[in-house]
C-alpha atoms as a PDB file:
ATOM      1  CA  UNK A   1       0.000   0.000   0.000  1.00  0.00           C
ATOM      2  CA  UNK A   2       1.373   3.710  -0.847  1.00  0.00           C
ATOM      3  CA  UNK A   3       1.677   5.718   1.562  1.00  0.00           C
ATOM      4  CA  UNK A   4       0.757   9.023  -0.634  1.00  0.00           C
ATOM      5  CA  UNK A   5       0.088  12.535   0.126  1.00  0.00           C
ATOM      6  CA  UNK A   6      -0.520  13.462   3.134  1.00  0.00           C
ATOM      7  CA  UNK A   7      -3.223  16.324   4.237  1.00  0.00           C
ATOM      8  CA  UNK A   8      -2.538  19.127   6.946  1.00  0.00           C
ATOM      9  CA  UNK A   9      -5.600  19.877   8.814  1.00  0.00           C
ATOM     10  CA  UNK A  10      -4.554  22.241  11.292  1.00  0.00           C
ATOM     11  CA  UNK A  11      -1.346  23.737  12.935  1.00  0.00           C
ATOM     12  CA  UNK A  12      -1.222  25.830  15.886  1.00  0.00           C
ATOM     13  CA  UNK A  13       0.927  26.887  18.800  1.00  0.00           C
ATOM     14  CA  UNK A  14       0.305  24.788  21.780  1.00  0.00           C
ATOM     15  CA  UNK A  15       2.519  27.180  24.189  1.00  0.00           C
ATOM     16  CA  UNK A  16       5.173  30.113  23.179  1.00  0.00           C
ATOM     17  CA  UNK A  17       7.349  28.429  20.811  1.00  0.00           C
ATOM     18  CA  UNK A  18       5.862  24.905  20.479  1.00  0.00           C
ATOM     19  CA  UNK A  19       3.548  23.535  17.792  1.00  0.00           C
ATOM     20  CA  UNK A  20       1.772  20.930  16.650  1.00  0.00           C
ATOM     21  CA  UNK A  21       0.720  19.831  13.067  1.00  0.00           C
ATOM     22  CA  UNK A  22      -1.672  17.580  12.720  1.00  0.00           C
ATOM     23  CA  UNK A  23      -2.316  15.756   9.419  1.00  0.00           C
ATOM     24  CA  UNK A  24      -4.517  13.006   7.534  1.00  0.00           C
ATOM     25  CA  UNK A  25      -3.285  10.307   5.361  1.00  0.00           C
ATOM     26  CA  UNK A  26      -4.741   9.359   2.185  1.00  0.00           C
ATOM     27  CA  UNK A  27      -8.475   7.194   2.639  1.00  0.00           C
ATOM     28  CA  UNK A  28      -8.037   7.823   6.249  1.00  0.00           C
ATOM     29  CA  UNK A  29      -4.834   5.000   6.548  1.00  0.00           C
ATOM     30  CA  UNK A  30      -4.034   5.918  10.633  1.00  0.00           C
ATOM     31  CA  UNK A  31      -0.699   3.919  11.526  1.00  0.00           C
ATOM     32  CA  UNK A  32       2.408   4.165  14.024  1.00  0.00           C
ATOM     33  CA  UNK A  33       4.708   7.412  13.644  1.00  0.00           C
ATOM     34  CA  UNK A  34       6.690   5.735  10.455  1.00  0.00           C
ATOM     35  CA  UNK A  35       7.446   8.913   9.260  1.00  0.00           C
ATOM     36  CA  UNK A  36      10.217  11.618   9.001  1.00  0.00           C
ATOM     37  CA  UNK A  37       9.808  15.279   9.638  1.00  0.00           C
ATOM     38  CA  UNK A  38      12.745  17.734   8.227  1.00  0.00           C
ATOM     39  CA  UNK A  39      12.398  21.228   9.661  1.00  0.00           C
ATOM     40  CA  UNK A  40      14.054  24.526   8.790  1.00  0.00           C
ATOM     41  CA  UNK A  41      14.060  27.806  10.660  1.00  0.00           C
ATOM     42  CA  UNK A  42      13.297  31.047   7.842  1.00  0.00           C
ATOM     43  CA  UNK A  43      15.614  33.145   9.287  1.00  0.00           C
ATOM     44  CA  UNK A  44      19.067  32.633   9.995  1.00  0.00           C
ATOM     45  CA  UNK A  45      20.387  31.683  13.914  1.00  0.00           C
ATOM     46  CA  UNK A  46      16.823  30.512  14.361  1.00  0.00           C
ATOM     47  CA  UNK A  47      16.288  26.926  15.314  1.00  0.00           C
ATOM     48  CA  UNK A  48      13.538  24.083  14.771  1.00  0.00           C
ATOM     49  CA  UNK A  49      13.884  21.148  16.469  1.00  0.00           C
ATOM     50  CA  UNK A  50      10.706  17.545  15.907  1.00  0.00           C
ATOM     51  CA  UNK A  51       9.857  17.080  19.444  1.00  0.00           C
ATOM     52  CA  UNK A  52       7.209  14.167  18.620  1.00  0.00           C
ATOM     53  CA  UNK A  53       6.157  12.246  16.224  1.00  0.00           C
ATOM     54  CA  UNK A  54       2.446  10.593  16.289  1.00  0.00           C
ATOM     55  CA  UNK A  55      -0.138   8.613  14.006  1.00  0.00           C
ATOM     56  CA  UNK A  56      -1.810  11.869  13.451  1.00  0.00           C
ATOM     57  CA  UNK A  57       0.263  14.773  14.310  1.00  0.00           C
ATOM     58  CA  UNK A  58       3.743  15.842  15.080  1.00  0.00           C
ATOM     59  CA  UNK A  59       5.581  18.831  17.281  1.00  0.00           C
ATOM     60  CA  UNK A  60       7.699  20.800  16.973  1.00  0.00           C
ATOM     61  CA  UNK A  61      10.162  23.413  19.099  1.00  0.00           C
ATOM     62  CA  UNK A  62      11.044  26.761  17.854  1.00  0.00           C
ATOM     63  CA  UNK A  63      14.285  29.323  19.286  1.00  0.00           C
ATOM     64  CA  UNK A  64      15.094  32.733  18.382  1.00  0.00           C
ATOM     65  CA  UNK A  65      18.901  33.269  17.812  1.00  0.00           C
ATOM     66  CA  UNK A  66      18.665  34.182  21.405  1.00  0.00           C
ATOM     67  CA  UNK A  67      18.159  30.648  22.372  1.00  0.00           C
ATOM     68  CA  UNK A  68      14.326  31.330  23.453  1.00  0.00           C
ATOM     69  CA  UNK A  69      11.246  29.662  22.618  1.00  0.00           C
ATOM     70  CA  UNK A  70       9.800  31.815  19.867  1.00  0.00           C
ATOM     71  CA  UNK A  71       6.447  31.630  17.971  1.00  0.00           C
ATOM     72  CA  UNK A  72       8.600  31.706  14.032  1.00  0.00           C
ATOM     73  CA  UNK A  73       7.825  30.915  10.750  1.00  0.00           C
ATOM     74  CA  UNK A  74       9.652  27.323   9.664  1.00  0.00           C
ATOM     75  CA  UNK A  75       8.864  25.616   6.902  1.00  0.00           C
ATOM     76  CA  UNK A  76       9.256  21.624   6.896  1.00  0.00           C
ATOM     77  CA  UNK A  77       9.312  18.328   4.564  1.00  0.00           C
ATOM     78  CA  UNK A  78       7.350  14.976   5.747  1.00  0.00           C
ATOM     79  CA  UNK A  79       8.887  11.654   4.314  1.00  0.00           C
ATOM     80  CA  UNK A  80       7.354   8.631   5.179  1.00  0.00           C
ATOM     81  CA  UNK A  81       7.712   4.769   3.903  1.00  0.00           C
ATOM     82  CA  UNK A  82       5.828   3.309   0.480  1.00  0.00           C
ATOM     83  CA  UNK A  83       5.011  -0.405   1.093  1.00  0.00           C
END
């Protein structure tokens, strides 16, 4: 079975810096976290850091250059297994 695109549904800051992304897979297919998340900061000395990884969402932690927890932009890539 192909794994396929996969379907944000929502994203939103759980607490200053922190956020979760939660997603669908394609005809509703809800299995363990075999997936990869690649994140990148927009802005250079920023940092973005996959906290967890879930059958239906993911987190993850954001820093200012300052080291802080910061509500930035990132952008990110999700990779997960055909079979």
């Amino acid at each position: 079975m192909a794994w396929g695109s996969v379907q944000v549904t929502a994203s939103q800051w759980t607490s200053t810096g922190i956020m979760r992304v939660d997603f669908q897979r394609p005809n509703g297919l809800i299995k363990g976290a075999d997936y990869e998340i690649f994140c990148q900061s927009l802005n250079s000395g920023q940092t973005c850091v996959v906290t967890g990884k879930y059958s239906t969402y993911f987190t993850v932690e954001v820093r200012n250059s300052s080291g802080a927890l910061a509500n930035l932009s990132f952008s990110f890539q999700m990779i997960g297994d055909n079979y």
